[in-house]
N, C-alpha and C. Protein backbone atom coordinates (compact mmCIF):
# COMPACT_ATOMS: atom_id res chain seq x y z
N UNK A 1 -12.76 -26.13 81.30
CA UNK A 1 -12.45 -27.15 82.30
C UNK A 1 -11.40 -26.62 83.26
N UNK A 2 -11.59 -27.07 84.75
CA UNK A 2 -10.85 -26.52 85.38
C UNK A 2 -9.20 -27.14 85.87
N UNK A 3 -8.03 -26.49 86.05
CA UNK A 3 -6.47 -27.06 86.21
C UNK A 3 -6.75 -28.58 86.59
N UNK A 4 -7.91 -28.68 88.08
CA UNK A 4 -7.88 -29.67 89.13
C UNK A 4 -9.13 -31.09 87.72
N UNK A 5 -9.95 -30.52 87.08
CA UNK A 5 -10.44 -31.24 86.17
C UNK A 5 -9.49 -31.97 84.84
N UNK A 6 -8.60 -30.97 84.44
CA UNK A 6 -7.72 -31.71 83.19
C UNK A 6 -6.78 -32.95 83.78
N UNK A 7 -6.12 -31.88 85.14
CA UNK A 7 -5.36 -32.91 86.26
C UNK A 7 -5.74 -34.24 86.57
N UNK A 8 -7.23 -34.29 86.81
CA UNK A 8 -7.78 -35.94 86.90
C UNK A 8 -8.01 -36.86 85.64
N UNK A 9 -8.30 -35.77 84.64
CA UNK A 9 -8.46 -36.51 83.37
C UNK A 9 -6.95 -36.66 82.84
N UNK A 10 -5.71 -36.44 83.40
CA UNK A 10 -5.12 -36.74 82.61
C UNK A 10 -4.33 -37.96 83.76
N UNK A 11 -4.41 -37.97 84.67
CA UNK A 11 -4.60 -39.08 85.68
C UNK A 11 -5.21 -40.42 85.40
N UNK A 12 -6.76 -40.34 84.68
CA UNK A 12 -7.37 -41.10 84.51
C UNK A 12 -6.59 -42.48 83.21
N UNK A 13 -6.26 -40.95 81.87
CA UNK A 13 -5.99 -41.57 80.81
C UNK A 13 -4.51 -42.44 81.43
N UNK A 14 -3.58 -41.66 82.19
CA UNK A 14 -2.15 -42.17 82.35
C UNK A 14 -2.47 -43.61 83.19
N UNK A 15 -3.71 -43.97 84.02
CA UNK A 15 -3.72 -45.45 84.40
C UNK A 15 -4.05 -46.21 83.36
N UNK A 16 -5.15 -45.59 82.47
CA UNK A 16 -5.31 -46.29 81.43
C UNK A 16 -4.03 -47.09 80.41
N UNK A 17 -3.66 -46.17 80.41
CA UNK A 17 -2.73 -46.34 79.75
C UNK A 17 -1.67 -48.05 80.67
N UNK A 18 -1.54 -47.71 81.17
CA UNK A 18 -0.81 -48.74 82.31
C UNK A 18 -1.64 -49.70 82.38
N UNK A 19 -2.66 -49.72 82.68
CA UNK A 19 -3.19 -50.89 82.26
C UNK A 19 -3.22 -51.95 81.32
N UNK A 20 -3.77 -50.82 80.15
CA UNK A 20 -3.58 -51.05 78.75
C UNK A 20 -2.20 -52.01 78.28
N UNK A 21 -1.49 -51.19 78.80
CA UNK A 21 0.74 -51.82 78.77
C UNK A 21 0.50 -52.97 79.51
N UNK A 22 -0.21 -53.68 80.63
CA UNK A 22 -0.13 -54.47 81.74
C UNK A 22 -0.75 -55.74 80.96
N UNK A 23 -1.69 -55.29 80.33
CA UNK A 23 -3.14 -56.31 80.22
C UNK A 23 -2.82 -56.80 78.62
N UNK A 24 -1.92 -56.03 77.93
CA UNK A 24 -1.70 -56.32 76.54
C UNK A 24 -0.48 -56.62 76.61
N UNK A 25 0.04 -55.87 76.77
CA UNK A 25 1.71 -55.78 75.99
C UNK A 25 2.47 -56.64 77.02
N UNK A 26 2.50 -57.52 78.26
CA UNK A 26 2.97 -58.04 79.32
C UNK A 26 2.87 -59.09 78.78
N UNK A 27 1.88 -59.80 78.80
CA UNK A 27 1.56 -61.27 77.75
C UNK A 27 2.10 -61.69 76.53
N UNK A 28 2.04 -60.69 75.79
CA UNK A 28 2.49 -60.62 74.59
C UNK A 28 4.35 -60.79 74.80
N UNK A 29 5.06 -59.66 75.35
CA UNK A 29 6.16 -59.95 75.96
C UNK A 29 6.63 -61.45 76.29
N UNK A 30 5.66 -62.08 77.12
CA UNK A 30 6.54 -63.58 77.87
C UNK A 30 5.85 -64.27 76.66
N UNK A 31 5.19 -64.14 76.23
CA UNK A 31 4.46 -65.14 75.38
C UNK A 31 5.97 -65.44 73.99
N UNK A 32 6.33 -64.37 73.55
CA UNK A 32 7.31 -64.22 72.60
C UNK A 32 8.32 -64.80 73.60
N UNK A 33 8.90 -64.38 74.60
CA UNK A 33 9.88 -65.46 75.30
C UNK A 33 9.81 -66.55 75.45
N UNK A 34 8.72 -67.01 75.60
CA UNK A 34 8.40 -68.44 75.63
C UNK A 34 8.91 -69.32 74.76
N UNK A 35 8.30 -68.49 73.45
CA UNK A 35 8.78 -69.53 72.34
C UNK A 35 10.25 -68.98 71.23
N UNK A 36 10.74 -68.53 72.11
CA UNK A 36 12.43 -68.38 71.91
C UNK A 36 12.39 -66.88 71.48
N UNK A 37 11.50 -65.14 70.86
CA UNK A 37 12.04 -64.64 70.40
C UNK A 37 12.44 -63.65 71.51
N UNK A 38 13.56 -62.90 71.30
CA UNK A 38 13.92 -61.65 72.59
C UNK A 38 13.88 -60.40 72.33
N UNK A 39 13.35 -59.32 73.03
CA UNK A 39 13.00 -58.58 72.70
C UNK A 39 13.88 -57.26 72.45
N UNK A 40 13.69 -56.91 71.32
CA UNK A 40 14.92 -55.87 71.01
C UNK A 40 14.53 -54.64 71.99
N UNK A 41 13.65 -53.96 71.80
CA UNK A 41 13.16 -52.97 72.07
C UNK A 41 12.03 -52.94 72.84
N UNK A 42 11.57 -52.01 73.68
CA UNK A 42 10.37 -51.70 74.45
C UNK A 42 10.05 -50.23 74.71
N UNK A 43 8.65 -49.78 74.09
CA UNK A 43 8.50 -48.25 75.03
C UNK A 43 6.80 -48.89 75.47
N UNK A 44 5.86 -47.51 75.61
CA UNK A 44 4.95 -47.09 76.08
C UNK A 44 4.11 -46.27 75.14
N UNK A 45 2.88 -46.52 75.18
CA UNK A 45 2.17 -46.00 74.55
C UNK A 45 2.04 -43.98 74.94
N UNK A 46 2.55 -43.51 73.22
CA UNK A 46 2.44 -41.98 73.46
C UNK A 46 3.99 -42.43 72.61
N UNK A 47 4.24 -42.91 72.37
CA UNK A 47 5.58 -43.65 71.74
C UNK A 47 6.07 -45.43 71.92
N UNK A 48 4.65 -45.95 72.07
CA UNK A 48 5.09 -47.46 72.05
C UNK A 48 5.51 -48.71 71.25
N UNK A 49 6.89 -49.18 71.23
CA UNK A 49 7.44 -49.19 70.35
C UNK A 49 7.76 -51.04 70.45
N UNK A 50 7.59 -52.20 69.91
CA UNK A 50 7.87 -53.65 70.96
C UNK A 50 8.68 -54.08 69.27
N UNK A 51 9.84 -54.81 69.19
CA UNK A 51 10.21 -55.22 68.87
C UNK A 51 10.86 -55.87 68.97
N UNK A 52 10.87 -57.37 68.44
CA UNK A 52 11.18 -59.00 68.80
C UNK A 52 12.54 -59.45 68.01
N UNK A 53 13.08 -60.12 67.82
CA UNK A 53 14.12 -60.81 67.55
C UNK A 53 14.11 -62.51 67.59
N UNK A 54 13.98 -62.91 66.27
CA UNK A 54 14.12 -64.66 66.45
C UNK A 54 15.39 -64.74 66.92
N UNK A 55 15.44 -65.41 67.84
CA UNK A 55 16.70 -66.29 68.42
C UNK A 55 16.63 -67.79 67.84
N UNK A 56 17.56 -68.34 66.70
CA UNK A 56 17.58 -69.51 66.54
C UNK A 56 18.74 -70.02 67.31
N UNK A 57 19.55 -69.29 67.73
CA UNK A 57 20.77 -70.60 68.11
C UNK A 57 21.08 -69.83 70.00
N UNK A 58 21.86 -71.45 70.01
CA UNK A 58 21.93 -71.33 71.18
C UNK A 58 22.90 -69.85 71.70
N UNK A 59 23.65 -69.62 70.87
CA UNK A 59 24.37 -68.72 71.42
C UNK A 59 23.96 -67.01 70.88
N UNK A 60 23.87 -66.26 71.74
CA UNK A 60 23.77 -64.73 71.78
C UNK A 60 24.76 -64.13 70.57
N UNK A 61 24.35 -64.33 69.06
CA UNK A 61 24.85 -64.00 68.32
C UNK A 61 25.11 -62.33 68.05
N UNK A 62 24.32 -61.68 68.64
CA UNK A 62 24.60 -60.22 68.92
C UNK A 62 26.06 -60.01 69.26
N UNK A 63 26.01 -60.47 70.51
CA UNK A 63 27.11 -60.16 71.28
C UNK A 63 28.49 -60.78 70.86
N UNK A 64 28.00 -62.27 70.12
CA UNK A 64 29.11 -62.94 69.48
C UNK A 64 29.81 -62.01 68.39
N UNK A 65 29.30 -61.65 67.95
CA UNK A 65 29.49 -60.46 67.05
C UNK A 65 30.36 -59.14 66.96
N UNK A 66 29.53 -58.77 68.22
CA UNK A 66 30.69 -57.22 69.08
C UNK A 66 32.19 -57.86 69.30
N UNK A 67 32.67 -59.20 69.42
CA UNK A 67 33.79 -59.65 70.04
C UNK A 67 35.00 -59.57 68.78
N UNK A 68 35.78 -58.93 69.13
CA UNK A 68 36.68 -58.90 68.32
C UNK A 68 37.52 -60.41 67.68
N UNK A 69 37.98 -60.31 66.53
CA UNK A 69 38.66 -61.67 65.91
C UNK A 69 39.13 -62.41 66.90
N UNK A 70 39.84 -62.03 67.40
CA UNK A 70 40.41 -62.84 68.34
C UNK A 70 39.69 -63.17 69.52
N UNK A 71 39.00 -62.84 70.20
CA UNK A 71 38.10 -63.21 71.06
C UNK A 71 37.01 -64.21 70.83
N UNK A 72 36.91 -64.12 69.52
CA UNK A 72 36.10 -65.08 68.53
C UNK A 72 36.19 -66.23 68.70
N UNK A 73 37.96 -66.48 67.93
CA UNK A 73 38.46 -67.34 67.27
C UNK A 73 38.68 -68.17 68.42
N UNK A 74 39.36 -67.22 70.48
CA UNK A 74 39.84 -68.09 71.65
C UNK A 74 38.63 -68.74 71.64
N UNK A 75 37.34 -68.22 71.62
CA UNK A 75 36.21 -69.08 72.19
C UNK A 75 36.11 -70.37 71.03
N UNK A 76 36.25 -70.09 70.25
CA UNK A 76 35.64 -71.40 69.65
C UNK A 76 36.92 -72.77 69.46
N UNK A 77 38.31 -72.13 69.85
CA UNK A 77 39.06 -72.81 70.11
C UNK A 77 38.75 -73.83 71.66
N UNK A 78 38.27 -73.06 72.70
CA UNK A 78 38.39 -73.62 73.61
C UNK A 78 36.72 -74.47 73.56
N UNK A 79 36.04 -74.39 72.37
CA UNK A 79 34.95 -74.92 71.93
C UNK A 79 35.23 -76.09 71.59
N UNK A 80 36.20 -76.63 70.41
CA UNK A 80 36.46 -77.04 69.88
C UNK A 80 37.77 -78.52 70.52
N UNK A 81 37.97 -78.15 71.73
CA UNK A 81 38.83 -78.47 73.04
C UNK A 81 37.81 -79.92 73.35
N UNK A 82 36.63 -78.57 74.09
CA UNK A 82 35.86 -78.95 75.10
C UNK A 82 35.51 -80.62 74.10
N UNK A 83 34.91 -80.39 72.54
CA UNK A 83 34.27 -81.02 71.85
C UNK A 83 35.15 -82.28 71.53
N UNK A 84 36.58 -82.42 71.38
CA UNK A 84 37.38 -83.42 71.28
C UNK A 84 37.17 -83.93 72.73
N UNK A 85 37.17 -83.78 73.67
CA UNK A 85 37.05 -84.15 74.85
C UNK A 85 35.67 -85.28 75.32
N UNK A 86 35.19 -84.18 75.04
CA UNK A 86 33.83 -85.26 74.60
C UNK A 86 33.63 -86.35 74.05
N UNK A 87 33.93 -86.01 72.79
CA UNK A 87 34.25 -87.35 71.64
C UNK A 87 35.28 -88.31 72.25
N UNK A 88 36.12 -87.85 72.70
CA UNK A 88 36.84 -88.77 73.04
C UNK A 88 36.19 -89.88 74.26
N UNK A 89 35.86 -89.10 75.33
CA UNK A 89 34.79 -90.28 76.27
C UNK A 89 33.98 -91.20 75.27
N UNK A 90 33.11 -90.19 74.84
CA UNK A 90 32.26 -91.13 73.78
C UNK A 90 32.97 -92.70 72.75
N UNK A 91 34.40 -92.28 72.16
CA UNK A 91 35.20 -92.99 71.61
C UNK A 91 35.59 -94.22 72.91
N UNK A 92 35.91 -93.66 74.19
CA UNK A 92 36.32 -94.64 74.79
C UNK A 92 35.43 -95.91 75.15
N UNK A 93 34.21 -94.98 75.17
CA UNK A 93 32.76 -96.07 75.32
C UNK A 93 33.06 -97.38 74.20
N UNK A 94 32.93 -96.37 73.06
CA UNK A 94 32.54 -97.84 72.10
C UNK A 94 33.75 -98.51 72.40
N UNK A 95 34.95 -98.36 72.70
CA UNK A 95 35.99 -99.07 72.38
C UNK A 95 35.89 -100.27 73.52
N UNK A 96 35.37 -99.72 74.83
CA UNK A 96 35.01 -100.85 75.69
C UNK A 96 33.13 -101.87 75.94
N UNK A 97 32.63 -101.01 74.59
CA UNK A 97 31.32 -101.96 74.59
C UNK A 97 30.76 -102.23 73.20
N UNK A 98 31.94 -102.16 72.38
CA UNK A 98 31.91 -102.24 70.97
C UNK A 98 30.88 -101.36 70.35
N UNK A 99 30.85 -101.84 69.11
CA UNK A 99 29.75 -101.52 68.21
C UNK A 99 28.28 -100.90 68.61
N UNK A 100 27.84 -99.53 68.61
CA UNK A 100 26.14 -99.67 69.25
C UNK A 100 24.97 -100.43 68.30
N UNK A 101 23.97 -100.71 68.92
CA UNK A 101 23.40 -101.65 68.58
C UNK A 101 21.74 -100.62 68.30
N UNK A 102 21.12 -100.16 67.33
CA UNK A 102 20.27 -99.55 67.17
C UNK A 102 18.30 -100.38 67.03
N UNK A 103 18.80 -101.24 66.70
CA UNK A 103 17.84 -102.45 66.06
C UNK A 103 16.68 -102.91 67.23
N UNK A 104 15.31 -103.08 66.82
CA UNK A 104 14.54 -103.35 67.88
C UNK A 104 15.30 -104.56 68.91
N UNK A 105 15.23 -104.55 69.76
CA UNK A 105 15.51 -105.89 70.57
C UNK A 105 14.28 -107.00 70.99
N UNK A 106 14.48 -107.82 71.05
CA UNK A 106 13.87 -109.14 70.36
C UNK A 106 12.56 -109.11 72.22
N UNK A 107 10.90 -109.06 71.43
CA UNK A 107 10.62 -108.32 72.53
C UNK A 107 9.03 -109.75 72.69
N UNK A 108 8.59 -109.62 73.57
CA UNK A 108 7.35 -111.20 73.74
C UNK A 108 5.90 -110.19 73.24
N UNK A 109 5.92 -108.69 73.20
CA UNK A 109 4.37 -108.44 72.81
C UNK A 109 4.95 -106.80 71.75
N UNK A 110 4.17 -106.44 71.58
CA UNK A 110 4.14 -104.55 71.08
C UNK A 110 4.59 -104.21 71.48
N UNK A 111 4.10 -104.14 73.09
CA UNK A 111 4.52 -102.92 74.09
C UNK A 111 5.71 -103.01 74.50
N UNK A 112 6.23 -104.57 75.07
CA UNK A 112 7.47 -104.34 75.02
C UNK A 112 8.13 -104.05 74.06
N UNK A 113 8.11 -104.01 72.80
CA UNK A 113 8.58 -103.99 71.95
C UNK A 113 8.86 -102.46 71.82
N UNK A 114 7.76 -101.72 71.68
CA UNK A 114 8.06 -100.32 71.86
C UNK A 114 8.58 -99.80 72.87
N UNK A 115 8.77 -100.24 74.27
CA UNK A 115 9.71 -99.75 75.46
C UNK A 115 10.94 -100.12 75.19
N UNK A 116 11.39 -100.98 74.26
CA UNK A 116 13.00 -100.91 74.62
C UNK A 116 13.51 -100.47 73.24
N UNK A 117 12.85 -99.72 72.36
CA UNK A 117 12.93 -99.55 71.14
C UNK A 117 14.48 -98.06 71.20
N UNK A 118 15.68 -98.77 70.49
CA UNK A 118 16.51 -97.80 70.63
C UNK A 118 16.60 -96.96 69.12
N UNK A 119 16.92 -95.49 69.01
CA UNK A 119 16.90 -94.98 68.25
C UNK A 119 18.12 -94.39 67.55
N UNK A 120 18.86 -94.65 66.51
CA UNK A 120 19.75 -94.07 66.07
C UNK A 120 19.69 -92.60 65.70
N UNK A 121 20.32 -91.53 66.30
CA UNK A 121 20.18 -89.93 66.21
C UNK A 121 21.72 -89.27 65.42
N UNK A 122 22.32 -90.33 64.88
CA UNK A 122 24.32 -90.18 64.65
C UNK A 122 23.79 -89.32 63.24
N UNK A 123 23.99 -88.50 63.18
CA UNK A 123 24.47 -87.37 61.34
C UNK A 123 24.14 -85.89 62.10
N UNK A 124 23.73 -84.90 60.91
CA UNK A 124 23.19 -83.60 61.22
C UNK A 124 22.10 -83.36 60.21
N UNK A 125 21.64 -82.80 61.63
CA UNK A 125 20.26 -82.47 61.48
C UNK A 125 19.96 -80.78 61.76
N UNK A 126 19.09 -80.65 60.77
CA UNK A 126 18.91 -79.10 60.08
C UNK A 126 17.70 -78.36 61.13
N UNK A 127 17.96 -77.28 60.98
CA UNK A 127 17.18 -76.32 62.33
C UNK A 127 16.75 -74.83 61.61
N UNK A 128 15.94 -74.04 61.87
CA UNK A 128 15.54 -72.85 61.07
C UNK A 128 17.27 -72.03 61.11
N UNK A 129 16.85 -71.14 60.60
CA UNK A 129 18.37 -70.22 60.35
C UNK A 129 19.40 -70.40 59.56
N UNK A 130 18.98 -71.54 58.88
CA UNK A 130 20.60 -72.56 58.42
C UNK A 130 21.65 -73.30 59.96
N UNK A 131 21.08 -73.10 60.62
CA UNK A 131 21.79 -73.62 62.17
C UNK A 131 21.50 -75.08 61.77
N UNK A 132 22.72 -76.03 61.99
CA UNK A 132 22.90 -77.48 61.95
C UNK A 132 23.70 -77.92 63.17
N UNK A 133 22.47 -79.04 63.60
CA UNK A 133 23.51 -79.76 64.66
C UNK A 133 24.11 -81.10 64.23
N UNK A 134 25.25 -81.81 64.46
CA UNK A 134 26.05 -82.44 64.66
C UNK A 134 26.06 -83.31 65.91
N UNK A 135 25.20 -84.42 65.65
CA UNK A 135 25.65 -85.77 66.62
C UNK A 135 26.07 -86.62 66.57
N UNK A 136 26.89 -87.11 67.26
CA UNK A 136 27.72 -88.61 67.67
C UNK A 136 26.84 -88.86 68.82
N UNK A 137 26.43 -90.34 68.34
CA UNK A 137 25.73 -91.38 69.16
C UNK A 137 26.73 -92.59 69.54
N UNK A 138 26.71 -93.12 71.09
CA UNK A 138 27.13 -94.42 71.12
C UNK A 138 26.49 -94.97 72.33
N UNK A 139 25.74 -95.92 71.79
CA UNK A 139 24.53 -96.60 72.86
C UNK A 139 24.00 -95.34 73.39
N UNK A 140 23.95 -94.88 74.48
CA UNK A 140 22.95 -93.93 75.50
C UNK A 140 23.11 -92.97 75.19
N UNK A 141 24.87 -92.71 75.20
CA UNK A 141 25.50 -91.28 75.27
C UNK A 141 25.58 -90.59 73.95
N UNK A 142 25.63 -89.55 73.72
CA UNK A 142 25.63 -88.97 73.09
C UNK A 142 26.38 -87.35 72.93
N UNK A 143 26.95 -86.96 71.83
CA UNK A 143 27.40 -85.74 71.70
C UNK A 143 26.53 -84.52 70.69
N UNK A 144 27.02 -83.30 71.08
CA UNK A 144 25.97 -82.55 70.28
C UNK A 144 27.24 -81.41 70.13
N UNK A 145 26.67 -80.48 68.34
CA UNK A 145 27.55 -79.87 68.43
C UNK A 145 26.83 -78.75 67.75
N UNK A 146 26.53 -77.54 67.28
CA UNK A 146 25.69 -76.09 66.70
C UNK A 146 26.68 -75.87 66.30
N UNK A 147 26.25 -75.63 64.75
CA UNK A 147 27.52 -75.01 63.94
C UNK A 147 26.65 -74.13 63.05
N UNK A 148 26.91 -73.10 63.20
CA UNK A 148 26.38 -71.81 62.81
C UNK A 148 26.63 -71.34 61.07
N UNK A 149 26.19 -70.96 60.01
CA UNK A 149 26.60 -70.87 58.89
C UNK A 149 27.60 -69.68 59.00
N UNK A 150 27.54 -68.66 59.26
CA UNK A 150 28.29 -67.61 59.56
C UNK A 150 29.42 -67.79 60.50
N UNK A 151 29.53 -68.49 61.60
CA UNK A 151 30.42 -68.08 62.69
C UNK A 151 30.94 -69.73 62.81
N UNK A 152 30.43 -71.13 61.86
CA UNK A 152 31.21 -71.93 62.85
C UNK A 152 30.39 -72.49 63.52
N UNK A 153 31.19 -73.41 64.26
CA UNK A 153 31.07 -74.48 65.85
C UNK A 153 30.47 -73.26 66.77
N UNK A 154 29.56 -72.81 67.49
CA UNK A 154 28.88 -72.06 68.74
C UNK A 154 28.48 -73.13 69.86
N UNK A 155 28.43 -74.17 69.69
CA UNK A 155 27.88 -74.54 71.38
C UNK A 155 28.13 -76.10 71.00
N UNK A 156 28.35 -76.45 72.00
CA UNK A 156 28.71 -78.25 71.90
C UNK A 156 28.55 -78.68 73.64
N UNK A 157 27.67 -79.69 73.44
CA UNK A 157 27.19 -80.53 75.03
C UNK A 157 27.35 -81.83 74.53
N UNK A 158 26.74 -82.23 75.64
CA UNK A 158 27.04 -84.01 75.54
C UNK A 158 25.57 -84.74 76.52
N UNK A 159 25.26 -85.35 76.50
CA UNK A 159 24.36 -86.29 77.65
C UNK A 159 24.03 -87.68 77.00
N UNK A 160 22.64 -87.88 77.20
CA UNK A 160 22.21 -89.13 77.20
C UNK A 160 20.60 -89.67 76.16
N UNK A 161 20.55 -90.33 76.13
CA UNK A 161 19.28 -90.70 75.31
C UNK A 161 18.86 -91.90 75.90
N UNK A 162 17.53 -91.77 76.48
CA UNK A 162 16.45 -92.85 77.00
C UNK A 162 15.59 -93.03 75.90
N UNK A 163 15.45 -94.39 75.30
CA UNK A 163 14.30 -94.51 74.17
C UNK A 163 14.28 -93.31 73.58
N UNK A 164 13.34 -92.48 73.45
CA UNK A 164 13.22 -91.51 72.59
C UNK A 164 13.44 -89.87 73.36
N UNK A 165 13.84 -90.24 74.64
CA UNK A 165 14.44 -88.82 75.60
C UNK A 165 15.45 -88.18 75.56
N UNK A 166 15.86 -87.26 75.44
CA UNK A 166 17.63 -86.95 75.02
C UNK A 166 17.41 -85.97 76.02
N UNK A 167 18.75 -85.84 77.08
CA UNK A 167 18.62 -84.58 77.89
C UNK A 167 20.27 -84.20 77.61
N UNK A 168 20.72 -83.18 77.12
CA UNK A 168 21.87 -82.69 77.23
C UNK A 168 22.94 -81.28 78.00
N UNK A 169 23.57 -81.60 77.91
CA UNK A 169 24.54 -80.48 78.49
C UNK A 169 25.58 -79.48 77.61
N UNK A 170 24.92 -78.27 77.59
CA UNK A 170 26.16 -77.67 76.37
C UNK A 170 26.47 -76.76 77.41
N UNK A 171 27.79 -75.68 76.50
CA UNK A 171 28.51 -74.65 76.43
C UNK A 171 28.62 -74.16 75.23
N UNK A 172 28.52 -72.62 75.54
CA UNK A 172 28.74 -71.59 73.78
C UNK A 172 29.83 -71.42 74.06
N UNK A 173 29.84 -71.09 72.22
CA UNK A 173 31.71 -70.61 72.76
C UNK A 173 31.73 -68.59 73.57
N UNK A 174 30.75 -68.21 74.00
CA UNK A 174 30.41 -67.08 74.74
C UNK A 174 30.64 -67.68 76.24
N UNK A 175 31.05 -68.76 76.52
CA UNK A 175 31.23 -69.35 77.59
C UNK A 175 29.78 -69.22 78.67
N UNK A 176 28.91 -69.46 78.02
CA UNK A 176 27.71 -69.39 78.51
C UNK A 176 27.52 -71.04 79.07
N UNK A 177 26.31 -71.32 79.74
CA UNK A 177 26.16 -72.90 79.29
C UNK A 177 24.55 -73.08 79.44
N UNK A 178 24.10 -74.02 79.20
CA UNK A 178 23.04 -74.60 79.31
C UNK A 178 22.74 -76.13 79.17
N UNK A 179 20.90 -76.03 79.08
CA UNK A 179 20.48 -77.40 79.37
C UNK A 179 19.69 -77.81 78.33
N UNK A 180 19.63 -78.79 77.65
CA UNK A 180 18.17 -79.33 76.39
C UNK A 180 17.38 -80.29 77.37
N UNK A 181 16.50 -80.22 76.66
CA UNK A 181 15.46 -80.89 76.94
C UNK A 181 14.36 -81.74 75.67
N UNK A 182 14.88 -82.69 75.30
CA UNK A 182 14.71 -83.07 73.64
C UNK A 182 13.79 -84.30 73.76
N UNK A 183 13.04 -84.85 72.33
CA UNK A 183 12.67 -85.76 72.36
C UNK A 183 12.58 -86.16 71.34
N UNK A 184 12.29 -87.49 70.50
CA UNK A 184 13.19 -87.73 69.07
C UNK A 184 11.18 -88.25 68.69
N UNK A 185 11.21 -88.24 67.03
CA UNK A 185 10.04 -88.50 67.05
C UNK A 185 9.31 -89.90 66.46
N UNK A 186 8.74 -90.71 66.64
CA UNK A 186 8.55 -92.02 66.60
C UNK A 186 8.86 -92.30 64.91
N UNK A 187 9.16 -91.80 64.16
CA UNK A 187 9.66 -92.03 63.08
C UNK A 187 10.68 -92.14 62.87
N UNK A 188 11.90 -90.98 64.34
CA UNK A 188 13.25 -90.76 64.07
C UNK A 188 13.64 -89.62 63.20
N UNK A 189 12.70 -88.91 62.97
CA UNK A 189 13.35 -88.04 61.73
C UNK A 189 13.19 -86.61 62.10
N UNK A 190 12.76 -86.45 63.42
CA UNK A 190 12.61 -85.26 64.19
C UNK A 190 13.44 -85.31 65.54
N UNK A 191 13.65 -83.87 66.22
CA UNK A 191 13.98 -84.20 67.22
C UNK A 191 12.84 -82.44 67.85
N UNK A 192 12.56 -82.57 68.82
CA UNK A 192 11.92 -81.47 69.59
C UNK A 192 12.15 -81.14 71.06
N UNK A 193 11.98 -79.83 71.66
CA UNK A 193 11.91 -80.13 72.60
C UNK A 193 12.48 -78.67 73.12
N UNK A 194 13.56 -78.54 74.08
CA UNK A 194 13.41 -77.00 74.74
C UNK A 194 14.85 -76.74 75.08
N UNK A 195 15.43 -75.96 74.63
CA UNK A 195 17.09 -75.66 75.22
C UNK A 195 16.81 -74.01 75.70
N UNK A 196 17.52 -74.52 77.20
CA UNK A 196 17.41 -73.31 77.97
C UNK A 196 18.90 -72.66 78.70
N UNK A 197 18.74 -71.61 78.54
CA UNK A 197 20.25 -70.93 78.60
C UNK A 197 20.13 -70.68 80.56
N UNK A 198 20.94 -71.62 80.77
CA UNK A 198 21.01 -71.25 82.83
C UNK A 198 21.57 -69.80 83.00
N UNK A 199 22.03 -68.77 82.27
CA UNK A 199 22.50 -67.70 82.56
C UNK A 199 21.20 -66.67 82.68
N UNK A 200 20.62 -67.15 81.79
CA UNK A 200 19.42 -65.92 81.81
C UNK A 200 18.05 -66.78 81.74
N UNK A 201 17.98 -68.19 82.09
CA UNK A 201 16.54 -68.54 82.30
C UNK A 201 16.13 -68.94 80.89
N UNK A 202 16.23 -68.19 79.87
CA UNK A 202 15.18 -68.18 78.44
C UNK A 202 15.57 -69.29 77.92
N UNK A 203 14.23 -69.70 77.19
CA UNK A 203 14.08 -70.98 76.43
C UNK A 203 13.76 -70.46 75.38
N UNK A 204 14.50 -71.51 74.24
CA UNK A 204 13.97 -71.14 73.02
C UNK A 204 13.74 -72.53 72.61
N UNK A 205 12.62 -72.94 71.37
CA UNK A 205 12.14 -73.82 70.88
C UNK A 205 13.44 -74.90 70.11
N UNK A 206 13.65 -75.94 69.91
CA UNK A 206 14.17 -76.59 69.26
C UNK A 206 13.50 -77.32 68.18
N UNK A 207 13.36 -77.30 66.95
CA UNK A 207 13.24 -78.49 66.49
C UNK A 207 13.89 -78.76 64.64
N UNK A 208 14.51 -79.77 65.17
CA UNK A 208 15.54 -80.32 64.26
C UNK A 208 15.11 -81.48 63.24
N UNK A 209 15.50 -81.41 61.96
CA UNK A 209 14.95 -82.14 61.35
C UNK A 209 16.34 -82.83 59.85
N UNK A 210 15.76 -83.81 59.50
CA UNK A 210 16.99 -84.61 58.63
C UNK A 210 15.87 -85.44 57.86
């Protein structure tokens, strides 16, 4: 075979190849982002190498990791700040609208009955990893808190709950922040739904259970 013949055949195989990476391994890639894992590693075929990483918690435990004791300990102090702060609004609520009230409210058919149906979400509730969240409920509002078996308190937000909608607002103690996107499940004994980190876009799956 001639220089200008191996030259095209090896032309040929190297799109192949790219393709191959485009049409397989691209999908596969966002598809694993999608549903929370990140990818450790990446090569190319001739040495192609893809390896994933479950991400259960909100915070970049890698990196939480590299941070020395003390860098640790400031973040979850100023975690732990943020989270009294919180509670405390929350505390001021009940103190000016008393007691929350969880109980169907007194309704003329089903349907209404199921539209104003409020849900109590107050204890902790268990998540893959050993990751447990921590909520305080009062009427709408609500607090949230990720406490990691290894490291502690990692991320604490706060928002709201519509019937069975919860949308919240956290911070890691990596001083990252983000957004949930939750929904509780007509039994109450689930919660689901999507927490997404605004620093880097990625979502990972939530779902919490008690």
């Amino acid at each position: 075979m001639s220089i200008e013949g191996r030259s095209s055949q090896h032309t040929t195989t190297k799109n192949l190849v790219w393709v191959a990476f485009f049409v397989l391994v691209v999908p596969l890639v966002a598809y694993n982002l999608y549903i929370g894992l990140t990818v450790g590693k990446i090569g190319l075929p001739g040495g192609i190498s893809l390896e994933f990483k479950d991400k259960k918690s909100l915070i970049d435990t890698g990196k939480f990791a590299e941070l020395s004791d003390g860098e640790r300990s400031k973040g979850q102090v100023d975690l732990e700040k943020r989270l009294g702060d919180m509670e405390a609004r929350l505390h001021d609520q009940e103190q000016r609208e008393g007691p929350p009230k969880y109980q169907f409210q007194k309704a003329n058919s089903v349907s209404e009955e199921t539209s104003v149906r409020k849900f109590d979400i107050n204890g902790t509730w268990q998540a893959a990893g050993g990751i447990s969240y921590v909520v305080r409920q009062n009427g709408d509002a609500v607090t949230i808190q990720e406490v990691s078996p290894i490291y502690g308190i990692t991320a604490a937000g706060e928002g709201v709950i519509k019937q069975q909608d919860i949308t919240v607002s956290y911070v890691t103690a990596l001083y990252t922040t983000g957004r949930g996107i939750l929904r509780v499940s007509d039994d109450g004994h689930q919660i689901t739904g999507m927490f997404t980190d605004l620093s880097t876009g990625v979502s990972i799956p939530a779902a919490l259970f008690r």
